[in-house]
PDB file of N, CA and C in Angstrom:
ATOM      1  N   UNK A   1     -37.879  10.317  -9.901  1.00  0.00           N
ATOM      2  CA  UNK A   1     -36.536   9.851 -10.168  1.00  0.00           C
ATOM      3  C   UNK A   1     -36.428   9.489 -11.641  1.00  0.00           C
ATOM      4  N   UNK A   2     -35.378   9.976 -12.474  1.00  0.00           N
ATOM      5  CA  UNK A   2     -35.006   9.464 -13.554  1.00  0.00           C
ATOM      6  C   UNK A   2     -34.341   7.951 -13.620  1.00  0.00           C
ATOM      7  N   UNK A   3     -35.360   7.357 -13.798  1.00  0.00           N
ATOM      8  CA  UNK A   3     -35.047   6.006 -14.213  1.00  0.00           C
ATOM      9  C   UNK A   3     -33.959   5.531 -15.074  1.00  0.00           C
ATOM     10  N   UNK A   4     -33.987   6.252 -16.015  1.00  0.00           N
ATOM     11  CA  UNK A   4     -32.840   5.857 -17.490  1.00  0.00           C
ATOM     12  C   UNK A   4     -31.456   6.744 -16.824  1.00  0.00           C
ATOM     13  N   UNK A   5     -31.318   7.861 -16.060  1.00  0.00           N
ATOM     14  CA  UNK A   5     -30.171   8.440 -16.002  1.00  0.00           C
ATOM     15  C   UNK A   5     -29.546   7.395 -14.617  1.00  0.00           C
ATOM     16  N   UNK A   6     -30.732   6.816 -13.410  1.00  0.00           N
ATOM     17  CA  UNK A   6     -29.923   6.448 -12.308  1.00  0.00           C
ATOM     18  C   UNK A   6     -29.500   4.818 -13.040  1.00  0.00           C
ATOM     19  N   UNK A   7     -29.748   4.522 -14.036  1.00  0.00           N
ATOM     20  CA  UNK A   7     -29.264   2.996 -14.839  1.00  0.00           C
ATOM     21  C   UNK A   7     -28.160   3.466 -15.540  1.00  0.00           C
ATOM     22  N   UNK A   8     -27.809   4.605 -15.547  1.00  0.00           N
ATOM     23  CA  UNK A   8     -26.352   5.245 -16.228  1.00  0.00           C
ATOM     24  C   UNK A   8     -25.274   5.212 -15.791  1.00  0.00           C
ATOM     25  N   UNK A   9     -26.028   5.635 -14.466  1.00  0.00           N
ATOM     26  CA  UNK A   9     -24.914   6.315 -13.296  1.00  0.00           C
ATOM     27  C   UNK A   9     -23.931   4.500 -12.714  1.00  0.00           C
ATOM     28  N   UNK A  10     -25.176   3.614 -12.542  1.00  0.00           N
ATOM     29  CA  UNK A  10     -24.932   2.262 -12.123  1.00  0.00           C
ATOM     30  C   UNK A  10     -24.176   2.014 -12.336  1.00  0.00           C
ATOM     31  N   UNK A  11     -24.437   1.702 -14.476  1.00  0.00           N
ATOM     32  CA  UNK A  11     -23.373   1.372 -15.117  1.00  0.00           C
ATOM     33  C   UNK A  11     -22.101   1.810 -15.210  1.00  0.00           C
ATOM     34  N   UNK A  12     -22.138   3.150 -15.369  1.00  0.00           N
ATOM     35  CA  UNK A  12     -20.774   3.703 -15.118  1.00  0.00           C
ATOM     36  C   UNK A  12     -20.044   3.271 -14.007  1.00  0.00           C
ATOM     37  N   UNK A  13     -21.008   3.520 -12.547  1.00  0.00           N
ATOM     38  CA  UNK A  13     -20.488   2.699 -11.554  1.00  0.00           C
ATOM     39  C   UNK A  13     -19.375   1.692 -11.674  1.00  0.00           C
ATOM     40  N   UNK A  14     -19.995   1.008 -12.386  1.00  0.00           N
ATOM     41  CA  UNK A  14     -19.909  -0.688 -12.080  1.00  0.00           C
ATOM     42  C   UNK A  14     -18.901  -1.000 -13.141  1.00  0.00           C
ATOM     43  N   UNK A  15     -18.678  -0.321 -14.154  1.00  0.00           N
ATOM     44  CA  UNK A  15     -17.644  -0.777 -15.616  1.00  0.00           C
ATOM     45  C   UNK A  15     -16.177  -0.054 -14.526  1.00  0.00           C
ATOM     46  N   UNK A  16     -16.274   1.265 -13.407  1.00  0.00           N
ATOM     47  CA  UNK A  16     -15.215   1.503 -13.086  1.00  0.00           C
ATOM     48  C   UNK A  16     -14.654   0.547 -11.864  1.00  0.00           C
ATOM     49  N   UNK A  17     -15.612  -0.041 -11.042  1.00  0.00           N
ATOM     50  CA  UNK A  17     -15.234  -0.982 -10.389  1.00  0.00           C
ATOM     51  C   UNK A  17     -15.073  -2.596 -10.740  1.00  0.00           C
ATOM     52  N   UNK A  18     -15.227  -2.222 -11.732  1.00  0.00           N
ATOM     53  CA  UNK A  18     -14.635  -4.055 -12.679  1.00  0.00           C
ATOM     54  C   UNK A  18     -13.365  -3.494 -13.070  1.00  0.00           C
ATOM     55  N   UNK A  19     -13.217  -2.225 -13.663  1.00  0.00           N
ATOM     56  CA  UNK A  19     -11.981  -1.751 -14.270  1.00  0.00           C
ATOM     57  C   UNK A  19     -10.926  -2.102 -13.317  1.00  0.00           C
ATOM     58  N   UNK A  20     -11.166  -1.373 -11.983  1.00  0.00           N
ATOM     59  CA  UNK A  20     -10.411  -1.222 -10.751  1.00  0.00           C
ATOM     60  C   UNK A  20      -9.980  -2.361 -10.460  1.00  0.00           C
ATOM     61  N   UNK A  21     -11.157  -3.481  -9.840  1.00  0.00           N
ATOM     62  CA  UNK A  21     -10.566  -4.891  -9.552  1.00  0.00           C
ATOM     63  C   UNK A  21      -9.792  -5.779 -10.673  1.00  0.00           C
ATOM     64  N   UNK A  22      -9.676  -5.218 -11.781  1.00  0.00           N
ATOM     65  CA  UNK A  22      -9.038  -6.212 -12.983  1.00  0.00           C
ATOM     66  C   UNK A  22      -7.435  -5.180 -12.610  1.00  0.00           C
ATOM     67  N   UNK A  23      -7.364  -4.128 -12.445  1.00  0.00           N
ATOM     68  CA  UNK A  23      -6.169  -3.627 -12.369  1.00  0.00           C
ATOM     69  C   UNK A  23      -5.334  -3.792 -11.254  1.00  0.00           C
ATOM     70  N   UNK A  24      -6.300  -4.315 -10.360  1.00  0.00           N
ATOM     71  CA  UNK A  24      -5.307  -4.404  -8.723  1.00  0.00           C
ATOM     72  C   UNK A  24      -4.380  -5.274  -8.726  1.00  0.00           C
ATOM     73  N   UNK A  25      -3.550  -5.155  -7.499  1.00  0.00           N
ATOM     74  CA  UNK A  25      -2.219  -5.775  -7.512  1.00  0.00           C
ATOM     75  C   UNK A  25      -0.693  -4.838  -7.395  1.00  0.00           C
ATOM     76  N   UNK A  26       0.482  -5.489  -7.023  1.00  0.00           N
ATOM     77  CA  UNK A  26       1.528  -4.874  -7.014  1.00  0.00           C
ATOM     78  C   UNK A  26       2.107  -5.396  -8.107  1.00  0.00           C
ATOM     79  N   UNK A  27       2.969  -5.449  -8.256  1.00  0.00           N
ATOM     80  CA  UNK A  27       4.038  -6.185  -9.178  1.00  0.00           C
ATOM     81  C   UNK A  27       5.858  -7.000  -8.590  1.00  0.00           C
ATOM     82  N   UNK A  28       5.623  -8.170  -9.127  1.00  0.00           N
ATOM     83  CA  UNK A  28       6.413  -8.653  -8.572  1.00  0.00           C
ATOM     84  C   UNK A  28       8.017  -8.142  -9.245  1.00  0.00           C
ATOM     85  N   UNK A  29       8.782  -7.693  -8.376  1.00  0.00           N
ATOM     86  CA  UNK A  29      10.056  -7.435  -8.591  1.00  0.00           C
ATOM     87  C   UNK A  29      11.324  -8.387  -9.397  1.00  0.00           C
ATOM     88  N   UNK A  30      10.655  -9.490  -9.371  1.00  0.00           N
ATOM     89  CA  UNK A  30      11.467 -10.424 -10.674  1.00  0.00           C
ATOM     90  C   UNK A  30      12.856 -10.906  -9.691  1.00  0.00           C
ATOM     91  N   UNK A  31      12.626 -10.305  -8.210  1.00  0.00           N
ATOM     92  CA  UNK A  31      14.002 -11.406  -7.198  1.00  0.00           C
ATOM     93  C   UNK A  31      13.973 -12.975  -7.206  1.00  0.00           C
ATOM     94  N   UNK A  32      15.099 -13.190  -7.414  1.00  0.00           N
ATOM     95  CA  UNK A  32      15.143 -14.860  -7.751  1.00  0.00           C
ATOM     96  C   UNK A  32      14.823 -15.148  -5.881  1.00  0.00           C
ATOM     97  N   UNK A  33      13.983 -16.395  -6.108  1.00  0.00           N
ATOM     98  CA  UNK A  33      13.596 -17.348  -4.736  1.00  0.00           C
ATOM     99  C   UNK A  33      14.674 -17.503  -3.923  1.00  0.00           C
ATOM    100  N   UNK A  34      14.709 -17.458  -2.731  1.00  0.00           N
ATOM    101  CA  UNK A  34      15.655 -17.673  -2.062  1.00  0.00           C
ATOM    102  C   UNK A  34      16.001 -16.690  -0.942  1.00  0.00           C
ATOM    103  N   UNK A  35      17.392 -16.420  -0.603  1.00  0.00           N
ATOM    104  CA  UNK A  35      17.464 -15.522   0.302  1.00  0.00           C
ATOM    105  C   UNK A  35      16.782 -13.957   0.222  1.00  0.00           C
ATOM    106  N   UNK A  36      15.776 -13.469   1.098  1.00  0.00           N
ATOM    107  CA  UNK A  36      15.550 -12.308   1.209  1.00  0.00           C
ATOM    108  C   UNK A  36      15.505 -11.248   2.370  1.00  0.00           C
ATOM    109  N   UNK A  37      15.747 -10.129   2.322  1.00  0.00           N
ATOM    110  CA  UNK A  37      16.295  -9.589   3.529  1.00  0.00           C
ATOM    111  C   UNK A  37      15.038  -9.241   4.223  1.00  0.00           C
ATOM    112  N   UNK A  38      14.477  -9.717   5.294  1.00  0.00           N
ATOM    113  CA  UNK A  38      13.521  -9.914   5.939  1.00  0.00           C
ATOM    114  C   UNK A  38      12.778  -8.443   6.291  1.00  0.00           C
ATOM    115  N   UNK A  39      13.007  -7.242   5.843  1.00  0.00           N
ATOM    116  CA  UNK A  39      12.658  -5.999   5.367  1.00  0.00           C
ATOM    117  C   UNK A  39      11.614  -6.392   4.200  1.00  0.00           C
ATOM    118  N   UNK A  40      12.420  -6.897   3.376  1.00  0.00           N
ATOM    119  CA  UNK A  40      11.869  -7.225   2.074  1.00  0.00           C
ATOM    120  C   UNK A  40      10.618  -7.777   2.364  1.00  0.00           C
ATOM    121  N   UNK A  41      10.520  -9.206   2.430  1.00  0.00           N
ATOM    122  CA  UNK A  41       9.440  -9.999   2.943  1.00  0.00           C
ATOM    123  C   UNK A  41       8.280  -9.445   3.772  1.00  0.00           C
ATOM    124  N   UNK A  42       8.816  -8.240   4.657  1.00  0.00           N
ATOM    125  CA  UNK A  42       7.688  -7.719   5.476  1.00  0.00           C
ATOM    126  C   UNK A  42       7.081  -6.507   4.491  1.00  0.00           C
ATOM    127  N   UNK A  43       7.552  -6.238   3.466  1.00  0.00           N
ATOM    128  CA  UNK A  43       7.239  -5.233   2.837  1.00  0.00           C
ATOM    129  C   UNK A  43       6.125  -5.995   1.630  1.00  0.00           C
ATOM    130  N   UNK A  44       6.581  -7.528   1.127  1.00  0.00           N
ATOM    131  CA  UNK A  44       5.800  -7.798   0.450  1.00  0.00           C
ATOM    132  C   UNK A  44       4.646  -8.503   0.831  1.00  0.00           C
ATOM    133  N   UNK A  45       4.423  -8.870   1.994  1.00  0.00           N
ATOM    134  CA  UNK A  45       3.535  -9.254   2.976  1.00  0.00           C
ATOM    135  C   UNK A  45       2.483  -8.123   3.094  1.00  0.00           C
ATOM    136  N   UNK A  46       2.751  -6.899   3.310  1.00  0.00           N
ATOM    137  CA  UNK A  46       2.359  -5.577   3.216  1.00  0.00           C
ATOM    138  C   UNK A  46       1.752  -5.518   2.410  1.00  0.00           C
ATOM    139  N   UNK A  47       2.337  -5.199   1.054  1.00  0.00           N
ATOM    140  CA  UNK A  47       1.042  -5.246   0.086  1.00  0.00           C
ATOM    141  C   UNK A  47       0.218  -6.161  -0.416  1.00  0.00           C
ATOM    142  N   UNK A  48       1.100  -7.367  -0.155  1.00  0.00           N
ATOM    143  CA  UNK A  48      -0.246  -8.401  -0.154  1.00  0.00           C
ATOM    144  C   UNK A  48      -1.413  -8.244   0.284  1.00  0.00           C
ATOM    145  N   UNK A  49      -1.574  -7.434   1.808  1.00  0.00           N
ATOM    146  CA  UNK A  49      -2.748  -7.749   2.517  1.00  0.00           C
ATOM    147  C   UNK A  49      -3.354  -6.669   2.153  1.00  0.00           C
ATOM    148  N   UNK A  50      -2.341  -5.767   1.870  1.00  0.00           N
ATOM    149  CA  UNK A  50      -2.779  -4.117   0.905  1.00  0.00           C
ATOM    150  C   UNK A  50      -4.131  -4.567   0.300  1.00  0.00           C
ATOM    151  N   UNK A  51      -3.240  -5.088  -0.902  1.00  0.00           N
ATOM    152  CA  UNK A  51      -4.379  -5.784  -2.040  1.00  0.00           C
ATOM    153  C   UNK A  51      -5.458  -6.211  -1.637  1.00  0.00           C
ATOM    154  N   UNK A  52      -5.157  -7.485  -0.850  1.00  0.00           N
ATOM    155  CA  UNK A  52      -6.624  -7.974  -0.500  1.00  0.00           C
ATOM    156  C   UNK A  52      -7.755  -7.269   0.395  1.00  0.00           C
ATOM    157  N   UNK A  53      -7.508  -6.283   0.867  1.00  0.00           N
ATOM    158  CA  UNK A  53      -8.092  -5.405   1.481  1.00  0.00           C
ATOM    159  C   UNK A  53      -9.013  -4.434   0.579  1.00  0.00           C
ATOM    160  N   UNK A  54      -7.908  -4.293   0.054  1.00  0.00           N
ATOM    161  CA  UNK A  54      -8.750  -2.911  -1.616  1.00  0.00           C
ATOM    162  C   UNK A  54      -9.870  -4.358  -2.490  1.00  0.00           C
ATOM    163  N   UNK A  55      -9.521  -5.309  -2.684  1.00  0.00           N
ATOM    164  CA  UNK A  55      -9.928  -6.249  -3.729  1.00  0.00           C
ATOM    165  C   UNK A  55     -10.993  -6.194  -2.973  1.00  0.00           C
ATOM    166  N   UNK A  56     -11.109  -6.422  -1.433  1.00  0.00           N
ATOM    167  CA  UNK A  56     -12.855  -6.952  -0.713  1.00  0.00           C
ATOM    168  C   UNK A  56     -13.250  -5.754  -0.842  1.00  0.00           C
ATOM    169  N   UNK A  57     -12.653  -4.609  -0.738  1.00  0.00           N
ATOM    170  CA  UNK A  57     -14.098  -2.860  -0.540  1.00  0.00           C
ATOM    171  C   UNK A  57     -14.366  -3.341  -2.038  1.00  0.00           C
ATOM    172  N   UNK A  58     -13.671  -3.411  -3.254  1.00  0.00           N
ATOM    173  CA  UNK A  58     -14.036  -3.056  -4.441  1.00  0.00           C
ATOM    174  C   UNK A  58     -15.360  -4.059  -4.415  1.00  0.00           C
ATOM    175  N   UNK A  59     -15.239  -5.037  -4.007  1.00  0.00           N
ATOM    176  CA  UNK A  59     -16.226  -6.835  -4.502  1.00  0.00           C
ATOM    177  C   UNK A  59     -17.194  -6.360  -3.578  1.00  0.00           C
ATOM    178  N   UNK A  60     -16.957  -5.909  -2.413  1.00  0.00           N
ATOM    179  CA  UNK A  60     -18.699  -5.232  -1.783  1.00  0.00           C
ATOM    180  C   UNK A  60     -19.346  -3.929  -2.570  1.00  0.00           C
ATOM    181  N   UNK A  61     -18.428  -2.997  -3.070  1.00  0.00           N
ATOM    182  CA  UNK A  61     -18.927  -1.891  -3.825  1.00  0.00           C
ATOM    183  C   UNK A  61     -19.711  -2.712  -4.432  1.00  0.00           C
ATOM    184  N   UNK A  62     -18.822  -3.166  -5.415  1.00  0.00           N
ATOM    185  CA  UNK A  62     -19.953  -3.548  -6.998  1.00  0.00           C
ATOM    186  C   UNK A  62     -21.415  -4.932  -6.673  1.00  0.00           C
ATOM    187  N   UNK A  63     -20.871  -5.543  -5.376  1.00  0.00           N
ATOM    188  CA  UNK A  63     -22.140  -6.097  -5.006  1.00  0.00           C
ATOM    189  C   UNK A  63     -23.665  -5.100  -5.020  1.00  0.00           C
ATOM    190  N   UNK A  64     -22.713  -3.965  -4.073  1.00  0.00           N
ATOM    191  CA  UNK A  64     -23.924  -3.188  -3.716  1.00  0.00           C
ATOM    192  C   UNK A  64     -24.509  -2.562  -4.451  1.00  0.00           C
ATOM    193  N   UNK A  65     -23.619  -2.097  -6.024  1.00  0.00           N
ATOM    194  CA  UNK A  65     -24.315  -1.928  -7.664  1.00  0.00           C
ATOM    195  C   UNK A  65     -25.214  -2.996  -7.878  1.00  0.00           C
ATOM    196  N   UNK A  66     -24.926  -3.826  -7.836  1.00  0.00           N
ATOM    197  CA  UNK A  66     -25.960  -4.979  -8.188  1.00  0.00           C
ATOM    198  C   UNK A  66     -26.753  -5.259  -7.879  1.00  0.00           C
ATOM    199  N   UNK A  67     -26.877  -4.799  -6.184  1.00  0.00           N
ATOM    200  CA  UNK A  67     -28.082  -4.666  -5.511  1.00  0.00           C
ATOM    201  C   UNK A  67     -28.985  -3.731  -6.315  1.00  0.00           C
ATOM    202  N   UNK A  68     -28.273  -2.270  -6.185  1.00  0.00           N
ATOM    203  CA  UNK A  68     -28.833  -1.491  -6.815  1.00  0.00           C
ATOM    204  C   UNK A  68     -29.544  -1.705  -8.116  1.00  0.00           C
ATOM    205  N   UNK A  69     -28.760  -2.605  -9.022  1.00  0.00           N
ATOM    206  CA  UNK A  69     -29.576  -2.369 -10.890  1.00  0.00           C
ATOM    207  C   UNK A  69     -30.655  -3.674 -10.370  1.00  0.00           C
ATOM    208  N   UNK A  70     -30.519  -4.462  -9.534  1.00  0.00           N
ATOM    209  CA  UNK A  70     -32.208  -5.577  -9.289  1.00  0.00           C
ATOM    210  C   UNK A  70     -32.694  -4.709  -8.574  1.00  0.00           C
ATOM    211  N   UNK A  71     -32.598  -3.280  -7.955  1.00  0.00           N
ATOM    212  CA  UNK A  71     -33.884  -2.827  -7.374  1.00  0.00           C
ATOM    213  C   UNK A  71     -34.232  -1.891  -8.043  1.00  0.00           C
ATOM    214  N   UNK A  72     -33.408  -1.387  -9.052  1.00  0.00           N
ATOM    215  CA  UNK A  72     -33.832  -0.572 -10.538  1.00  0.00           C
ATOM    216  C   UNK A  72     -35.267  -1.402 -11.649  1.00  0.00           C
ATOM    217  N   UNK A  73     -34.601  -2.490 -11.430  1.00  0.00           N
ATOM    218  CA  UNK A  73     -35.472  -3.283 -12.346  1.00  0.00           C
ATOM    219  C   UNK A  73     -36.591  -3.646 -11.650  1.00  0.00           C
ATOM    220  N   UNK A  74     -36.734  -4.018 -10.491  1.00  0.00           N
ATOM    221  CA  UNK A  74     -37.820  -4.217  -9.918  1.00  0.00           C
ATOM    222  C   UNK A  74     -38.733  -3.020  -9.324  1.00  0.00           C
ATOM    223  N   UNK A  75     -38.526  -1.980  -9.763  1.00  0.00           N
ATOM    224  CA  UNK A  75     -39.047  -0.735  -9.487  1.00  0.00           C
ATOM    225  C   UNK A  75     -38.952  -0.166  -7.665  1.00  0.00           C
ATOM    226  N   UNK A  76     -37.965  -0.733  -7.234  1.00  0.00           N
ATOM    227  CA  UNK A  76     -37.990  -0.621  -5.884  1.00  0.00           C
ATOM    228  C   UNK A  76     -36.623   0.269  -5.582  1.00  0.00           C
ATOM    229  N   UNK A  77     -35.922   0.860  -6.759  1.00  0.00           N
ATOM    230  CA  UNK A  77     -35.030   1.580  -6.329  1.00  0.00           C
ATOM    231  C   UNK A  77     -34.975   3.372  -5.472  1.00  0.00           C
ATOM    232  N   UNK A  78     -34.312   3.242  -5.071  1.00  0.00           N
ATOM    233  CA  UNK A  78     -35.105   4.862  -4.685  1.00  0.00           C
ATOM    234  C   UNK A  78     -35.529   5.211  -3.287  1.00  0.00           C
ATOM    235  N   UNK A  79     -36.084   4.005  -2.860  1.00  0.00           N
ATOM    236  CA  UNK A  79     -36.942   3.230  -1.991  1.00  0.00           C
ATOM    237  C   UNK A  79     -36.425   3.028  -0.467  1.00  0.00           C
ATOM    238  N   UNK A  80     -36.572   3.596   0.226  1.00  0.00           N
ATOM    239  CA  UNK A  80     -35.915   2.800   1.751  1.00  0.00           C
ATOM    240  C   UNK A  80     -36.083   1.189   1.926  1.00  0.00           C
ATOM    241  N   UNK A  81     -34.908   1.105   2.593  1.00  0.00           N
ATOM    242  CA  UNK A  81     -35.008  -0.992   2.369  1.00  0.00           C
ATOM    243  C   UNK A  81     -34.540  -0.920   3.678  1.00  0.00           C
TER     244      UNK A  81
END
């Protein structure tokens, strides 16, 4: 196994899933507080949970990078665990 190329691949990994989780989110539509047509509300409820759904795969991905670069470093990558 190439040692220096699978510490590449990691990194790359891992700079696109920091990228990803810094970019997530919807955007709020700028409606003043108050009355909303309960369409609405179920729609922004929606992507709320959207989000937090994508935000936890991304935060286990890059865990599991991290797993990966301490078993790079500890020479145990590669390795059945």
């Amino acid at each position: 196994m190439d040692v220096e190329r699978a510490r590449e691949l990691l990194a790359a990994e891992r700079r696109e899933l920091e990228r990803a989780l810094g970019n997530r989110g919807h955007q709020d539509d700028g409606e003043i507080a108050g009355f909303q047509e309960p369409a609405d509300v179920a729609a922004e409820l929606n992507l709320d949970e959207l989000d937090d759904a994508v935000a936890a795969d991304l935060q286990e991905r890059l865990e599991a990078v991290e797993r990966a670069e301490k078993r790079l470093a500890t020479g145990t990558y590669g390795l059945s665990i």
